[in-house]
Protein backbone atom coordinates (compact mmCIF):
# COMPACT_ATOMS: atom_id res chain seq x y z
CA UNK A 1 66.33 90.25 112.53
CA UNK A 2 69.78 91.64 110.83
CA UNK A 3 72.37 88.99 109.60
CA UNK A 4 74.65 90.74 112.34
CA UNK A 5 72.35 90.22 115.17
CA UNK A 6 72.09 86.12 113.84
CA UNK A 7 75.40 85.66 113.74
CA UNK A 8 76.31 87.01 117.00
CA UNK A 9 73.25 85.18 118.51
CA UNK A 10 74.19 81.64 117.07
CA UNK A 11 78.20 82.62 117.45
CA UNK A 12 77.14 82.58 120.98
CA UNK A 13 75.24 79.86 120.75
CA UNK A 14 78.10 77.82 119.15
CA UNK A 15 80.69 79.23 121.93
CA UNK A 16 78.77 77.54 124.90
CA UNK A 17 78.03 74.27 123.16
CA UNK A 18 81.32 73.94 122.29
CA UNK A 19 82.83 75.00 126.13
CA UNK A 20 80.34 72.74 127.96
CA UNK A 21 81.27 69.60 125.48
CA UNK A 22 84.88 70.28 125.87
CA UNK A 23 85.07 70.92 129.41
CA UNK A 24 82.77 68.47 130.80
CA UNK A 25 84.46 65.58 129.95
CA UNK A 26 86.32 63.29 126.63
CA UNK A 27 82.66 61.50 125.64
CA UNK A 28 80.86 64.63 125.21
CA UNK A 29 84.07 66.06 123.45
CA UNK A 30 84.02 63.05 121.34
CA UNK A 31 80.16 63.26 121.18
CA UNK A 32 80.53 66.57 119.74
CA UNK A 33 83.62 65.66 117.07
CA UNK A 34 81.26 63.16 116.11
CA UNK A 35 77.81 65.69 115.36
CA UNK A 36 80.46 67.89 113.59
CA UNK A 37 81.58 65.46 111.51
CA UNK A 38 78.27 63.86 110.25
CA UNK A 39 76.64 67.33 109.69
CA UNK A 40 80.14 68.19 107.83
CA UNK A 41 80.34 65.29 105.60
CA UNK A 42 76.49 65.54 104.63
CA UNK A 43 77.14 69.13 103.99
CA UNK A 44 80.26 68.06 101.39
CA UNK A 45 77.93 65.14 100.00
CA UNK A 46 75.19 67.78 98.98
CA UNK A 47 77.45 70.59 97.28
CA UNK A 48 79.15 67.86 95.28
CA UNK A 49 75.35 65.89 94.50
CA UNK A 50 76.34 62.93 96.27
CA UNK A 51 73.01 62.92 98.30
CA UNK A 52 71.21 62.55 94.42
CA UNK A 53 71.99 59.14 95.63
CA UNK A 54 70.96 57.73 99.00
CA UNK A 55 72.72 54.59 99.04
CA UNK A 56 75.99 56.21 98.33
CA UNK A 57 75.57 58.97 101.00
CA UNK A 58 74.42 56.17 103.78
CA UNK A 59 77.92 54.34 103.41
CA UNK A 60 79.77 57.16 103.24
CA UNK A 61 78.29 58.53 106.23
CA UNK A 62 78.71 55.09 107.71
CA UNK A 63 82.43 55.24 107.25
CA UNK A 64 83.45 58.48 108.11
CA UNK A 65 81.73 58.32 111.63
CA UNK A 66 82.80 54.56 111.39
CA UNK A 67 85.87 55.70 111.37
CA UNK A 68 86.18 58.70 113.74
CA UNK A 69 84.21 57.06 116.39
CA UNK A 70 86.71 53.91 116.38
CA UNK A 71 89.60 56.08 115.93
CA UNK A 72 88.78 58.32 118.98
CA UNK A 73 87.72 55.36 121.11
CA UNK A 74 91.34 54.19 120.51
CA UNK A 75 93.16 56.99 121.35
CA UNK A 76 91.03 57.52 124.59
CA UNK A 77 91.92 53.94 125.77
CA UNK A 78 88.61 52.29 125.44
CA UNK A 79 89.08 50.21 123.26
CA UNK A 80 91.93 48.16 121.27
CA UNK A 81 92.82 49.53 117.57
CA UNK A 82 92.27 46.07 116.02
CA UNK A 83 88.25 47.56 116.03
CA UNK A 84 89.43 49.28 113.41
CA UNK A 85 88.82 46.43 111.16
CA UNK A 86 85.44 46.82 111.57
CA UNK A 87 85.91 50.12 108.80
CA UNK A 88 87.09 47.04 106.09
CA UNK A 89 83.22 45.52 105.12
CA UNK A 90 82.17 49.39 105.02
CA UNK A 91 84.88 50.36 102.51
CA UNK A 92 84.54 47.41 100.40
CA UNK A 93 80.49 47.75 100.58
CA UNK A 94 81.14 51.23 99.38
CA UNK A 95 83.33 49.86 95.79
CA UNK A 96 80.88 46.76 95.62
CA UNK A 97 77.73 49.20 95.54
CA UNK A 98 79.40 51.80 93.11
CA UNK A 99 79.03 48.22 90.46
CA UNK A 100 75.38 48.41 90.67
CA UNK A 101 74.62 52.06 90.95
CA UNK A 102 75.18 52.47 86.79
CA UNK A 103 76.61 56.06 87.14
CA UNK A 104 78.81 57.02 84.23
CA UNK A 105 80.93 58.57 86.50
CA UNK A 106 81.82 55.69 89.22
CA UNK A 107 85.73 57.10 89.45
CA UNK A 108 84.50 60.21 90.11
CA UNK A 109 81.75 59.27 92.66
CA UNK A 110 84.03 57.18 94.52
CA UNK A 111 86.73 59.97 94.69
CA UNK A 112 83.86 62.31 96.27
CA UNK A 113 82.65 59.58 98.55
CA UNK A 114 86.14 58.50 99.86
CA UNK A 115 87.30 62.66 100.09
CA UNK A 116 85.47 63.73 103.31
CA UNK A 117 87.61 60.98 105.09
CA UNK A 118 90.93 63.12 104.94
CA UNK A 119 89.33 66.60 104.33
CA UNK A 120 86.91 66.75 107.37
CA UNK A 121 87.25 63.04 109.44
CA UNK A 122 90.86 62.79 109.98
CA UNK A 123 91.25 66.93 111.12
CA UNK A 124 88.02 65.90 113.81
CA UNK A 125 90.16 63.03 115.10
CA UNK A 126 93.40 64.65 115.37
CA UNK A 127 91.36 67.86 117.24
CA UNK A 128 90.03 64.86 119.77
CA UNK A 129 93.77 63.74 119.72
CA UNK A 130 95.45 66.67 120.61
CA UNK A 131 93.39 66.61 124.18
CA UNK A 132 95.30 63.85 124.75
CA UNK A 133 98.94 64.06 124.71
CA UNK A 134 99.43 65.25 128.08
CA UNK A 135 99.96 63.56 131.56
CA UNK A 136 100.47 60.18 130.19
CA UNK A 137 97.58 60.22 127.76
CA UNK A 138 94.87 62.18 130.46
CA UNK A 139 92.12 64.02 129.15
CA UNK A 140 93.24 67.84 129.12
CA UNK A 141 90.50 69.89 127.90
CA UNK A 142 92.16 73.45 128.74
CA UNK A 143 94.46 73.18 126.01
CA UNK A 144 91.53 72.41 123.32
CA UNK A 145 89.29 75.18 124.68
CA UNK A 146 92.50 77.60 123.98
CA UNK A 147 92.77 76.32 120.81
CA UNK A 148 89.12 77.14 120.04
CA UNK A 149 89.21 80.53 121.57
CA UNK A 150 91.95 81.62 118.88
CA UNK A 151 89.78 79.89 116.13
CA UNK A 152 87.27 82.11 117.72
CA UNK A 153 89.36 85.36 117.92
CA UNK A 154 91.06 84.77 114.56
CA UNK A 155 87.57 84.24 112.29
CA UNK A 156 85.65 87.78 114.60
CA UNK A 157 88.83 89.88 113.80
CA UNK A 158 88.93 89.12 110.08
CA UNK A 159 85.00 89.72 110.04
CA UNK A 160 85.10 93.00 111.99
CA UNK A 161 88.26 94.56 110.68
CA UNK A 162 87.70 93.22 106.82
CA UNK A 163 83.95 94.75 107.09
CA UNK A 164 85.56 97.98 108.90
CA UNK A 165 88.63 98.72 106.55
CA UNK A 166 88.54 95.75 104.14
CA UNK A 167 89.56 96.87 100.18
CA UNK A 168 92.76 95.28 99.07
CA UNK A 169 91.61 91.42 98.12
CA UNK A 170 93.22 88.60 99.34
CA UNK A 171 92.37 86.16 97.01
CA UNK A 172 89.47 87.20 94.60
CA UNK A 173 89.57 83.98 92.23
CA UNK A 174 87.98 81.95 94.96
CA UNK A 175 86.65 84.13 97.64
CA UNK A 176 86.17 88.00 96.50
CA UNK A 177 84.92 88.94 99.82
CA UNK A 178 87.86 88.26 101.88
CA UNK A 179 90.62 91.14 102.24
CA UNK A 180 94.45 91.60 103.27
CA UNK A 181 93.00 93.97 106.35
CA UNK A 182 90.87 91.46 107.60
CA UNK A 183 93.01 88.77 107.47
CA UNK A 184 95.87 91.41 109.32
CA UNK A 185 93.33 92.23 111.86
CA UNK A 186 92.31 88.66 112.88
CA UNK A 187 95.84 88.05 112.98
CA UNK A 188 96.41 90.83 114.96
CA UNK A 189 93.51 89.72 117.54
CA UNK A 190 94.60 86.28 117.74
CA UNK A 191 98.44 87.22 118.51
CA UNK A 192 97.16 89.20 121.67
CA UNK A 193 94.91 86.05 123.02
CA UNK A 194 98.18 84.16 122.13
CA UNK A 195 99.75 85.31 125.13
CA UNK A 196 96.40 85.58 127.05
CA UNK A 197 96.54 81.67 127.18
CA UNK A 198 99.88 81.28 127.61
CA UNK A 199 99.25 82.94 131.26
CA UNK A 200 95.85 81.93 132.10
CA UNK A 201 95.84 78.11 130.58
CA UNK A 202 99.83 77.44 130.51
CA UNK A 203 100.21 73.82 129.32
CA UNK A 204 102.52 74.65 126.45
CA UNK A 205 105.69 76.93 126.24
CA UNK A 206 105.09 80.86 125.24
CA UNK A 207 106.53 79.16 121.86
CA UNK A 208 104.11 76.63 121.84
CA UNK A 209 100.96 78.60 121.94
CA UNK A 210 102.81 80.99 119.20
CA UNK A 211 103.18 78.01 116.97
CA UNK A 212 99.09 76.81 117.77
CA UNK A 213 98.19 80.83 116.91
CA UNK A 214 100.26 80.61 113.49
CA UNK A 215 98.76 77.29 112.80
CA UNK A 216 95.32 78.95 113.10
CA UNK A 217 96.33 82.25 111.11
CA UNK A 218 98.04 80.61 108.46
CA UNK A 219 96.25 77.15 107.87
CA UNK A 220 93.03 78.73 109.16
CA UNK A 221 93.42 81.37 106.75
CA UNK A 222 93.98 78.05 103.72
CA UNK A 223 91.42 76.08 105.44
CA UNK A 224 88.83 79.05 104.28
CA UNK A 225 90.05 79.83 101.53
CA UNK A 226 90.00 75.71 100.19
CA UNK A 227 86.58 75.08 101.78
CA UNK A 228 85.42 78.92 99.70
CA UNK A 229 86.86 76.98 96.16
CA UNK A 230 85.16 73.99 96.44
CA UNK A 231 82.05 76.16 97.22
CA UNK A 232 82.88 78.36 94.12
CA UNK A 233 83.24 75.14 91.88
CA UNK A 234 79.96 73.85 92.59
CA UNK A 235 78.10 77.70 92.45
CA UNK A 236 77.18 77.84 95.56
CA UNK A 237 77.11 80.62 98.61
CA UNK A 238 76.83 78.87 101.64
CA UNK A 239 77.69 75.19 102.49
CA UNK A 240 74.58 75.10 104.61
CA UNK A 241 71.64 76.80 106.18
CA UNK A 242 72.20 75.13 109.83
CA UNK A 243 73.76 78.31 111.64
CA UNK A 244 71.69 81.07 111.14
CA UNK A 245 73.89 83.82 109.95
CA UNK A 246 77.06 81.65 109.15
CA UNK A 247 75.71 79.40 107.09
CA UNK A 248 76.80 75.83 107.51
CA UNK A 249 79.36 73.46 109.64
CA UNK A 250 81.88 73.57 106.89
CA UNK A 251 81.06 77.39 106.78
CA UNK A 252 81.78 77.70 110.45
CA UNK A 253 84.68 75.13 110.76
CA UNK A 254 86.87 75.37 107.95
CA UNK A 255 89.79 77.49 109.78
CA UNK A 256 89.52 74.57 112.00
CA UNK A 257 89.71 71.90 109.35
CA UNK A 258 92.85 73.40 108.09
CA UNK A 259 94.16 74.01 111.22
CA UNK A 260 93.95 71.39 113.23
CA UNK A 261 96.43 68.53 112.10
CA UNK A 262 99.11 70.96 112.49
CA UNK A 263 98.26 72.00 116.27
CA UNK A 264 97.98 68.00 116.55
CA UNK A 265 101.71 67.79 115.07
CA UNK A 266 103.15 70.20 117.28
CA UNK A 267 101.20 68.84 120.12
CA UNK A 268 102.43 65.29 119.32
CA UNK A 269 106.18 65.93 118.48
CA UNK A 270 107.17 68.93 121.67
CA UNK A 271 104.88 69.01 123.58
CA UNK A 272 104.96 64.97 125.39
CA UNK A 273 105.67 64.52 128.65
């Protein structure tokens, strides 16, 4: 089977998994946040070695799904944010343990362990957020499956045009594959479905869904590019082998990574009823 004909296959894959858990309802939305954020952070914990020790990648799997479970729980109303305290004993077991591991390196391990919190966990919990700020704090999963459909849009664009046209490197230091045409065209694309949701889904102002489709050409577009330097650091190709043709969850969710905290903001700050 061609690499083209696996990535369209699990591209489609991903595409219905991701409708159904958005659209059914805010658990399986949630339930779905939460598989992309433990398959994320173990990911991150193997390019940077931090699975070379068990103990260390337990708690800090522990906490980050610790904490986006809680976190998401609170902002869908089901429970009170003082269960937040329940993250405390997991951060301090995670400093306690780095004592007896004897690494030479215990600054360092505990800077890798702590990262995936604001790089992948916080982004996961704002995307969960952001279904949220309408009607009084309803569930509105229209808005989120937009949001996805541009992610969608944006990343098959820059693949098709940058593999069509591509010559003119975008930023060759850290990811020599990536081009100024590609990233044009999957702007391009995602401009056009810009206005396709502003008259099918609505929700947001013409202006809002501009500002969501800069958010996922621009940030998107950093997202990549910071998730391809931490890859080129460590020497590696891929983050993962999960998604046949794609790679891994960071491979596949880095636009969204980088993009997502700023749909949140806008979300958050215009768009409250």
């Amino acid at each position: 089977m061609s690499n083209l004909l696996k990535r369209i296959l699990t591209g489609t894959a991903i595409i219905i998994v991701i409708t159904g858990a958005v659209m059914v309802n805010s658990l399986t939305f949630l339930l779905l946040c939460a598989l992309i954020n433990v398959i994320a952070v173990l990911e991150f914990y193997h390019l940077l070695r931090v699975d070379q020790d068990r103990v260390r990648q337990v708690l800090g799997v522990s906490l980050a799904s610790c904490i986006l479970l809680l976190s998401c729980l609170v902002i869908a109303g089901y429970v009170q944010p003082v269960v937040m305290l329940v993250c405390i004993p997991l951060i301090s077991a995670i400093l306690i343990t780095e004592l007896y591991l004897k690494s030479d390196k215990p600054l360092l391990n505990l800077a890798v362990t702590f990262f995936v919190i604001p790089y992948i966990t916080f982004p996961l919990i704002l995307l969960f957020g952001s279904g949220f700020i309408f009607a009084n704090g309803a569930y509105e999963p229209t808005v989120i499956l937009g949001y996805f459909v541009l992610l969608w849009v944006h990343d098959s664009g820059a693949y098709i045009c940058g593999s069509l046209f591509g010559e003119h490197r975008l930023f060759e230091r850290v990811s020599p594959n990536k081009t100024w045409e590609g990233s044009l065209g999957g702007a391009l694309f995602t401009m056009v479905l810009i206005y396709v949701n502003y008259i099918q889904i609505g929700k947001v102002p013409l202006s809002g869904w501009i500002i969501i489709g800069l958010s996922v050409i621009v940030m998107g577009t950093f997202g990549d590019l910071v998730k391809s330097m931490i890859k080129r650091s460590v020497g590696v190709k891929d983050s993962g082998k999960i998604l046949p043709g794609h790679g891994g969850i960071l491979d596949r969710f880095d636009s969204l990574i980088g993009s997502a905290p700023f749909v949140y903001g806008y979300l958050m700050l215009f768009s409250a009823d």
